[in-house]
Protein backbone atom coordinates (compact mmCIF):
# COMPACT_ATOMS: atom_id res chain seq x y z
CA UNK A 1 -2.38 -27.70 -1.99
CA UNK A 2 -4.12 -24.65 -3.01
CA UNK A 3 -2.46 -22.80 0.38
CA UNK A 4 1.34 -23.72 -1.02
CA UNK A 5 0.28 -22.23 -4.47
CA UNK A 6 -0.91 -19.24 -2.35
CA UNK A 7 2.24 -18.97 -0.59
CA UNK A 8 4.56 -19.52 -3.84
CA UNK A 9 2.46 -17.21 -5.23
CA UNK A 10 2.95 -14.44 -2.67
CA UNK A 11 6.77 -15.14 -2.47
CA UNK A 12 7.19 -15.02 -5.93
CA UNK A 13 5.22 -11.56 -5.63
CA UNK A 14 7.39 -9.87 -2.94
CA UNK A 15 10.53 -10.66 -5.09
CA UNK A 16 8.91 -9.07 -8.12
CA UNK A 17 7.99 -6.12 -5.99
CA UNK A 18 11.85 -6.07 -5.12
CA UNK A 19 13.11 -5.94 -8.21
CA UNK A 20 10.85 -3.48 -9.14
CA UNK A 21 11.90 -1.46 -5.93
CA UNK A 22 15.48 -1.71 -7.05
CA UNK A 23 14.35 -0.96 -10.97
CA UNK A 24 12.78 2.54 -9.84
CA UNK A 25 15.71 3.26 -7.69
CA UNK A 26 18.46 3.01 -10.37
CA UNK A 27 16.61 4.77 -13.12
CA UNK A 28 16.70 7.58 -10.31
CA UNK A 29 19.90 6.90 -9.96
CA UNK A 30 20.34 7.30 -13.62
CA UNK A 31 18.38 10.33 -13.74
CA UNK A 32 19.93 11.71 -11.47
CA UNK A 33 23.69 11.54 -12.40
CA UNK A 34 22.20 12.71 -16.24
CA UNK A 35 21.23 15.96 -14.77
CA UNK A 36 24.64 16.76 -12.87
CA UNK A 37 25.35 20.04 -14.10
CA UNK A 38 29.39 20.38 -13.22
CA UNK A 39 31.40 21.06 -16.36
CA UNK A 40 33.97 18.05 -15.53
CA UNK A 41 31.80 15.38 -15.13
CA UNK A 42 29.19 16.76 -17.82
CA UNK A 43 32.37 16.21 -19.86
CA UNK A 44 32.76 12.55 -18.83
CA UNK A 45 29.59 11.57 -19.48
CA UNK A 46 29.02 13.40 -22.67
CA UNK A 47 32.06 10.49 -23.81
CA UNK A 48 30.06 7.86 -22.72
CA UNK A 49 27.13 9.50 -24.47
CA UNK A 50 29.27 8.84 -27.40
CA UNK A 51 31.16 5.83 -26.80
CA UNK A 52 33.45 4.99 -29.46
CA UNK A 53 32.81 1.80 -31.36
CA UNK A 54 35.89 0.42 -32.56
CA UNK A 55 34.29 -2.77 -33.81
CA UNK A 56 32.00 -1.20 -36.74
CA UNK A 57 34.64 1.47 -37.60
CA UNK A 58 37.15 -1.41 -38.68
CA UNK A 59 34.22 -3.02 -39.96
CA UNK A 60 33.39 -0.37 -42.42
CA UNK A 61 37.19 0.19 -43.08
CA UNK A 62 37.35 -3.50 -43.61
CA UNK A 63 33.98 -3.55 -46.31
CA UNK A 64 35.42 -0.51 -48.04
CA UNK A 65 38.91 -1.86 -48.88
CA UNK A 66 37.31 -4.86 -49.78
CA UNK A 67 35.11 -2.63 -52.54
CA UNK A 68 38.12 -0.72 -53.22
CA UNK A 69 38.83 -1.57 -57.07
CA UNK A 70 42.52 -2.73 -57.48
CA UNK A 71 44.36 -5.13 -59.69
CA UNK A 72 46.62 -7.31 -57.52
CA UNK A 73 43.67 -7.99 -54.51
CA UNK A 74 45.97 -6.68 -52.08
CA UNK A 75 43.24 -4.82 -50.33
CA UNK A 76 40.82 -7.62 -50.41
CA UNK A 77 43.63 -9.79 -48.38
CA UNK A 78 43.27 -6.69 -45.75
CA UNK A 79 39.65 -6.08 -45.74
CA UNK A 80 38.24 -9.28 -45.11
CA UNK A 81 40.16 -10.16 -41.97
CA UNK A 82 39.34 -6.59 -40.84
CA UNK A 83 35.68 -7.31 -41.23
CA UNK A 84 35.73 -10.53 -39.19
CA UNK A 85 38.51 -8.38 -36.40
CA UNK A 86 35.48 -5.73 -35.88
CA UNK A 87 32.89 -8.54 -35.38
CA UNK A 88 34.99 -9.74 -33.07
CA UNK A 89 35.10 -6.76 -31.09
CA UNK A 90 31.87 -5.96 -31.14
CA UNK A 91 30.89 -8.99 -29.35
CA UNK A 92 34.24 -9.16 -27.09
CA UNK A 93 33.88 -5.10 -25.92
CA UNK A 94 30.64 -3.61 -24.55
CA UNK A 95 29.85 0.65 -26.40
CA UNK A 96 26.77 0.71 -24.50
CA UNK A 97 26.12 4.40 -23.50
CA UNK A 98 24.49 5.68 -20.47
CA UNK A 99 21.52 6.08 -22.77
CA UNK A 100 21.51 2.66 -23.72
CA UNK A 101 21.67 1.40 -19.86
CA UNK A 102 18.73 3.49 -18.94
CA UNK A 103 16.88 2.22 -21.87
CA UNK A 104 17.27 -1.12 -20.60
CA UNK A 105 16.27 0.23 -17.13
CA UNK A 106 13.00 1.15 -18.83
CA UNK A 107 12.11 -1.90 -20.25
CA UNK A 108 13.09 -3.90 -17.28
CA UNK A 109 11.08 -1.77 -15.14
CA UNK A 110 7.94 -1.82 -17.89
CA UNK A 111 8.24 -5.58 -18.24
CA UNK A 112 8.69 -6.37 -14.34
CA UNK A 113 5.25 -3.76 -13.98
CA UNK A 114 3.44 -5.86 -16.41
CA UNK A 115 4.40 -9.06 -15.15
CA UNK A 116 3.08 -7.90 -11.74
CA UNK A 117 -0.34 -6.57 -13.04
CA UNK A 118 -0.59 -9.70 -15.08
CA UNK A 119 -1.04 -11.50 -11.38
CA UNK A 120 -2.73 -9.31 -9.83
């Protein structure tokens, strides 16, 4: 009994060393592609740096023509369903940024590290 727990134990072990392998090796990756230094591609990713956001910018359009002051309520007809369009997209469409993937790099790679010196 306690030599299956061992072994469960150590497979469960080499897959978390894995992952953690293949953690370290894209935020290299990641690292490495930030610091390309060709005026093209330093171009490209400066747009994903700043992905656009369509979601909360007809969201805000949406809450403002809703606040808008106006007799005949024509603008609170159009804001509201604009409000509920950019929630919509901002579950349907991804604006993560290359900053936001290799934040979640880091915390994979922190949790996955703490995990592993939690068992050992």
């Amino acid at each position: 009994m306690k030599r299956e727990m061992e072994d469960t134990l150590a497979k469960k072990l080499e897959k978390f060393r894995a992952y953690s392998d293949s953690v370290k090796r894209r935020a290299s990756i990641y690292s490495d592609i930030y610091r390309i230094d060709d005026k093209k591609t330093a171009k490209s990713l400066g747009a994903l740096h700043k992905a656009p956001s369509p979601g909360k910018k007809l969201q805000k359009i949406g809450f403002i023509m809703l606040w808008v002051p106006e007799p005949t309520g024509v603008t609170c007809a159009i804001g509201a369903p604009m409000i509920l369009a950019g929630r919509f997209l901002n579950k349907k469409y991804n604006s993560a940024t290359i900053t936001d993937v290799g934040q979640n790099t880091r915390d994979a790679f922190s949790s996955i590290n703490d995990f592993k010196n939690s068992i050992l």
